[in-house]
Protein backbone atom coordinates (compact mmCIF):
# COMPACT_ATOMS: atom_id res chain seq x y z
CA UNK A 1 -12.51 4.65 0.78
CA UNK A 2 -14.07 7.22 -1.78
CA UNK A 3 -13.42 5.63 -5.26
CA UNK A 4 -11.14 7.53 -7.95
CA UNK A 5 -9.15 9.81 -5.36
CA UNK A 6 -8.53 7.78 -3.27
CA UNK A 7 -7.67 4.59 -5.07
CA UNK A 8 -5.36 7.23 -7.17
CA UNK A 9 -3.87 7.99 -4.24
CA UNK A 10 -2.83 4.63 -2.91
CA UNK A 11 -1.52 3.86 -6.14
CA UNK A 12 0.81 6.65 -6.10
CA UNK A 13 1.91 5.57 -2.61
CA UNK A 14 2.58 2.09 -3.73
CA UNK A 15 4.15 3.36 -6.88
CA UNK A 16 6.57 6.01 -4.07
CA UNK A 17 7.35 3.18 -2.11
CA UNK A 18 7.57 -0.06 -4.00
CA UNK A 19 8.53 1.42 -7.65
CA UNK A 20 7.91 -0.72 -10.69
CA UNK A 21 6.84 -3.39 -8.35
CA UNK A 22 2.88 -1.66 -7.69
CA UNK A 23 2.44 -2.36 -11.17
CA UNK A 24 2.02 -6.02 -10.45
CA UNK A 25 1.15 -6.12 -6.55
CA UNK A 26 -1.75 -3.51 -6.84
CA UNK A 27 -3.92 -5.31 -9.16
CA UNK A 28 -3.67 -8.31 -7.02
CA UNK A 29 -5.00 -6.28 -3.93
CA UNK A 30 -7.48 -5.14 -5.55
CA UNK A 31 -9.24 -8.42 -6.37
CA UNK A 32 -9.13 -9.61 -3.12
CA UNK A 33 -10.61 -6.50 -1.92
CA UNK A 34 -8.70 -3.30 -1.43
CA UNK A 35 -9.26 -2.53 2.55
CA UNK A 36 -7.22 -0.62 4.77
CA UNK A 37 -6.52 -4.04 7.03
CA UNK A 38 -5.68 -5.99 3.72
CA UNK A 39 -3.10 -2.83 2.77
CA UNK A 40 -1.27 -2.53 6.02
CA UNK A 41 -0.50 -5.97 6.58
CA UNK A 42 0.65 -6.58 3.06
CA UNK A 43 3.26 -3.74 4.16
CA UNK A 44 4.08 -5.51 7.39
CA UNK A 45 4.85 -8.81 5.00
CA UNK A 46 7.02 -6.75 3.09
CA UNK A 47 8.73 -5.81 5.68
CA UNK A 48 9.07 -9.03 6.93
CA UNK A 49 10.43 -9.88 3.74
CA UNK A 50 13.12 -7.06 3.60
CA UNK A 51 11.30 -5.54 0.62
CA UNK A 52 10.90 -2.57 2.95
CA UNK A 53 12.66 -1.48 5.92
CA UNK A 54 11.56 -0.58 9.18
CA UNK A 55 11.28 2.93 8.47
CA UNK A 56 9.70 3.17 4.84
CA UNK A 57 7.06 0.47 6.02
CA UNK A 58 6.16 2.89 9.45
CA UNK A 59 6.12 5.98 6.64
CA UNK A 60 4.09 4.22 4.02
CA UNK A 61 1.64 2.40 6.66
CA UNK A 62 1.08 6.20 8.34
CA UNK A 63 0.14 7.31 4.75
CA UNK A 64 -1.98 4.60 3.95
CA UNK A 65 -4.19 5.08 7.00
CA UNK A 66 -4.58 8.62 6.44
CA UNK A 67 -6.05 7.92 2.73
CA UNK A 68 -8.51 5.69 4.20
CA UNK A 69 -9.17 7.88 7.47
């Protein structure tokens, strides 16, 4: 992942998708290592979870890959 665009990036998709909540999740990522792997299955556990449905989880996974394509 190149460093400011892209980490700007995925925090504006965390911010589109998971509202005030990035604010606290995002940092946490980050120190245990901000990887595309790491990203998409913390989406699949908020899916899981019912944090996210089906649908914004498929959408925000799709966007995450492409910032780290």
């Amino acid at each position: 992942m190149a460093a400011t665009s892209s980490r700007e990036s995925v925090d504006n998709l965390f911010r589109t998708y998971l509202g005030p909540m990035a604010i606290v999740v995002l940092p946490d990522l980050e120190k245990k290592g901000l990887t595309k792997e790491r990203v998409l299955s913390y989406i699949d556990d908020l899916q899981k979870k019912g944090v996210l449905g089906a649908d914004s989880a498929v959408k925000f996974k799709r966007e995450i890959e492409a910032v780290f394509a």
